[in-house]
Protein backbone atom coordinates (compact mmCIF):
# COMPACT_ATOMS: atom_id res chain seq x y z
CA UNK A 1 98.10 148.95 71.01
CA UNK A 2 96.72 146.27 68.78
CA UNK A 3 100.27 144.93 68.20
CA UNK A 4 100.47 144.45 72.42
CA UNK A 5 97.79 143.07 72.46
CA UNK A 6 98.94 140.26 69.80
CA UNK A 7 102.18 139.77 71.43
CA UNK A 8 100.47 139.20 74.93
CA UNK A 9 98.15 136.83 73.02
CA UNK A 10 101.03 134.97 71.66
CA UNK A 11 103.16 134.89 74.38
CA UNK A 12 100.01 133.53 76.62
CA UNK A 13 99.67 130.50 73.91
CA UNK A 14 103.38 129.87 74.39
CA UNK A 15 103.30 129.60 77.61
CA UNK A 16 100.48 127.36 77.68
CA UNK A 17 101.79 125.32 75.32
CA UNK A 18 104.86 124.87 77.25
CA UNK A 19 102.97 123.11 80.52
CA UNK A 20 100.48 121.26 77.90
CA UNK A 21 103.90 119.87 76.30
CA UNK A 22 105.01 119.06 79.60
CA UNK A 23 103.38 116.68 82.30
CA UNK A 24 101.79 117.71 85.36
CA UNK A 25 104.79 117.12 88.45
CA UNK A 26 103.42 114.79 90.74
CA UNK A 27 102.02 115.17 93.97
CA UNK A 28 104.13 113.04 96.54
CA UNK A 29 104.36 113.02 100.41
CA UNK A 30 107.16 111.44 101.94
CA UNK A 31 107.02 109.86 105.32
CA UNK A 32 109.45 108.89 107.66
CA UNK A 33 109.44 106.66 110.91
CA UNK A 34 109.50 107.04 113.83
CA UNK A 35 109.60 110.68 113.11
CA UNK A 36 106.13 110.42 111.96
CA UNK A 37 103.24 108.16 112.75
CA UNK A 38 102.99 105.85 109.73
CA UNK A 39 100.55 103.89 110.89
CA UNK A 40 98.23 106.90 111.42
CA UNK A 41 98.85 108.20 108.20
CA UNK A 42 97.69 104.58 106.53
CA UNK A 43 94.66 104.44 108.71
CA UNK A 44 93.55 108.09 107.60
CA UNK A 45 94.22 107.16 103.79
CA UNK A 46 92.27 103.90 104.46
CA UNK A 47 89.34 105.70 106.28
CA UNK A 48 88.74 108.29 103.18
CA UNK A 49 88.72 105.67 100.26
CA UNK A 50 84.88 105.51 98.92
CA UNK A 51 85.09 102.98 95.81
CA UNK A 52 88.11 100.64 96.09
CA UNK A 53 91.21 99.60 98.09
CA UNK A 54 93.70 97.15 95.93
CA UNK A 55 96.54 96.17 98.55
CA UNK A 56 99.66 94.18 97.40
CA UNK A 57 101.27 93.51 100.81
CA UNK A 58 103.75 91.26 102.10
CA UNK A 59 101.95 90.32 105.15
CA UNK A 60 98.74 91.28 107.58
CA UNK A 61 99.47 90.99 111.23
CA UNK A 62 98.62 94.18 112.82
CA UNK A 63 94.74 93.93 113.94
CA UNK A 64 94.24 97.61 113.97
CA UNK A 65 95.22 96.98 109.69
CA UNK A 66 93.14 94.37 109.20
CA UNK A 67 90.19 96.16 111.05
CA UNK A 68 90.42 98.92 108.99
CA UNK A 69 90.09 96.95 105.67
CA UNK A 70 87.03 95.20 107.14
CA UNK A 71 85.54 98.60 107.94
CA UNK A 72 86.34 100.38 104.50
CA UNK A 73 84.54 96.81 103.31
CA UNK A 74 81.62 97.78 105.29
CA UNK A 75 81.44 101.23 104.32
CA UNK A 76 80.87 99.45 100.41
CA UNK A 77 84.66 100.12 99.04
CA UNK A 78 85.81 97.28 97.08
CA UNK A 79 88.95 95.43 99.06
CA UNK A 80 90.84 92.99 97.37
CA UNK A 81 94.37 91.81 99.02
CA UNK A 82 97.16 90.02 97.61
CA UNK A 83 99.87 88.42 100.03
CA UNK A 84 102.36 85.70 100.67
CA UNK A 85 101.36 82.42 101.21
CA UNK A 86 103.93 81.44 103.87
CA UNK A 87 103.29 84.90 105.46
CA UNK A 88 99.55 84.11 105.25
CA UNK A 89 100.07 81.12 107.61
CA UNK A 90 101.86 82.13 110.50
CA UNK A 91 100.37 82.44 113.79
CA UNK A 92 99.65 86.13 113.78
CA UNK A 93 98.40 86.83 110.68
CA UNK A 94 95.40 88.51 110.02
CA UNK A 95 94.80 86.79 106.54
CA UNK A 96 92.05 84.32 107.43
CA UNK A 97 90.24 86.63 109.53
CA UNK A 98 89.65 89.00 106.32
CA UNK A 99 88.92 86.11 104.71
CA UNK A 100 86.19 85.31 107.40
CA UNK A 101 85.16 88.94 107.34
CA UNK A 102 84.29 88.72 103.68
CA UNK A 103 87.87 90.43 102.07
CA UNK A 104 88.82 88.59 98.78
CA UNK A 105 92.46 87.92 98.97
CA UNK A 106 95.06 85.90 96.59
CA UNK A 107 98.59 84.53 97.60
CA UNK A 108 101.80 83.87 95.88
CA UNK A 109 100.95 80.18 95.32
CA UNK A 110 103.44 77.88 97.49
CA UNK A 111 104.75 76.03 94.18
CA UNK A 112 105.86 79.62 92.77
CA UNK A 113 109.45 80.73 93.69
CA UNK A 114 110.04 83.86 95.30
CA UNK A 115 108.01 85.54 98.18
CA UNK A 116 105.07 88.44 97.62
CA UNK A 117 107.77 91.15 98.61
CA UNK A 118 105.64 93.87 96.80
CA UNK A 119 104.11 96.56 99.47
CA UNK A 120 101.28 99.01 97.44
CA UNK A 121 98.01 99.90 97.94
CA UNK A 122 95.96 101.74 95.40
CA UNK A 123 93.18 103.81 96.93
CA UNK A 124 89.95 104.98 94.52
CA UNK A 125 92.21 104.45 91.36
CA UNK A 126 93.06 107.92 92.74
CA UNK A 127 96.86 107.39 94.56
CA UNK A 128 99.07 105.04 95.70
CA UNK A 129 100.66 104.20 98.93
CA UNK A 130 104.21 102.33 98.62
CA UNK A 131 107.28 101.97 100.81
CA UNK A 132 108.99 99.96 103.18
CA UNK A 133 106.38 100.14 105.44
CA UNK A 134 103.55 97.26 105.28
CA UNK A 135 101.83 97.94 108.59
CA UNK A 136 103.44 94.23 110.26
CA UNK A 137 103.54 95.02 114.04
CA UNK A 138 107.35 95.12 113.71
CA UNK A 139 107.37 98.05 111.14
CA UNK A 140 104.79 99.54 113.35
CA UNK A 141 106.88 99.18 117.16
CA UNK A 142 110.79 99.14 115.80
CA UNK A 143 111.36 99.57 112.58
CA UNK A 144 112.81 102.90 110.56
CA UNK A 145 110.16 102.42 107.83
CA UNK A 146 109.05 104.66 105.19
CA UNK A 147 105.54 105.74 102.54
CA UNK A 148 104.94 107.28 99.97
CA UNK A 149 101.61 108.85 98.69
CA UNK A 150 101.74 109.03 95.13
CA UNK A 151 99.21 111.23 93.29
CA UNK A 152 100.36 111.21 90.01
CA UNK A 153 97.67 109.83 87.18
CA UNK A 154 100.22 107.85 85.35
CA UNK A 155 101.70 106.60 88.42
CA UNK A 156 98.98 105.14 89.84
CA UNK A 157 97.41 103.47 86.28
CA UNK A 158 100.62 101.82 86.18
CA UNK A 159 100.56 100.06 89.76
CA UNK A 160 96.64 99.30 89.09
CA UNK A 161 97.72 97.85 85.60
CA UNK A 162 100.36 95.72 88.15
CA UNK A 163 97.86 95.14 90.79
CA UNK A 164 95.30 93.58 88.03
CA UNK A 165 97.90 91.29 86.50
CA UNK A 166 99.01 89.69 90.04
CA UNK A 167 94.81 89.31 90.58
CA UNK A 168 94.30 87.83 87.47
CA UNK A 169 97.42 85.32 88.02
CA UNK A 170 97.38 84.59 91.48
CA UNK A 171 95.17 81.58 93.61
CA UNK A 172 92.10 83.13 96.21
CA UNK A 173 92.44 81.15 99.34
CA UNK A 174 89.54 80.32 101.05
């Protein structure tokens, strides 16, 4: 009996070893439009972050977006935004009304090459959101757009570790 009860022991340590030697398999939901209602899905992510919402984003121009940033604001989460400067002044963008509502944001500088293509957020240092889909009105009415939510520890240090070098290197507009 003793020498089952060794075996069990060491097969049980084995077999924890294995999953400590291995890491934990991410957590990811996939989401397709129009099939599903992407901008739903953002708003509900947006409306349960409590400490801090890092967005890397291409361009603002859907009010019901830029609404919900002000409001996760105002609820005391931390909202920082990083866009495009030409995307930052066309007509309908919504950059210089988060500006006005208190939102820190940065922009690609216009004297750096290349556009702010990036589309991320990073919600509570907890997951990330990334995809084709950046919440524009076009991506919201026509577009076959798609997001991920990643929930993966690793995953997400790395795109805050990204998210903190654009902030540190980018201009705040004002």
């Amino acid at each position: 009996m003793e020498g089952v009860k060794t075996s069990g022991l060491l097969f049980f340590l084995f077999f924890i070893g294995i999953f400590q030697a291995f890491p934990a398999i991410a957590e990811i939901e996939t989401l397709f439009s129009p099939e599903a209602n992407l901008k739903e899905s953002l708003l509900m992510e947006i409306e349960s972050t409590t400490s801090t919402l890092d967005l890397a984003i291409h361009e603002v121009t859907s009010l019901d977006m830029a609404q919900a940033f002000v409001k996760a604001k105002q609820r005391g989460v931390k909202v920082r935004v990083i866009g495009d400067s030409k995307q930052a002044n066309i007509r309908n963008s919504k950059i210089t009304y988060l500006i006005q509502q208190g939102i820190l944001v940065k922009v690609l500088g216009k004297k750096e090459k290349g556009a702010m293509n990036l589309r991320f957020a990073i919600l509570d240092g907890k997951r990330v959101l990334t995809g084709s889909f950046d919440g524009s009105e076009a991506s919201l009415r026509w577009n076959y757009e798609n997001l991920l939510i990643l929930h993966e520890g690793e995953v997400v240090a790395t795109y805050q570790k990204e998210f903190d070098r654009l902030w540190r290197e980018k201009r705040v507009i004002e």
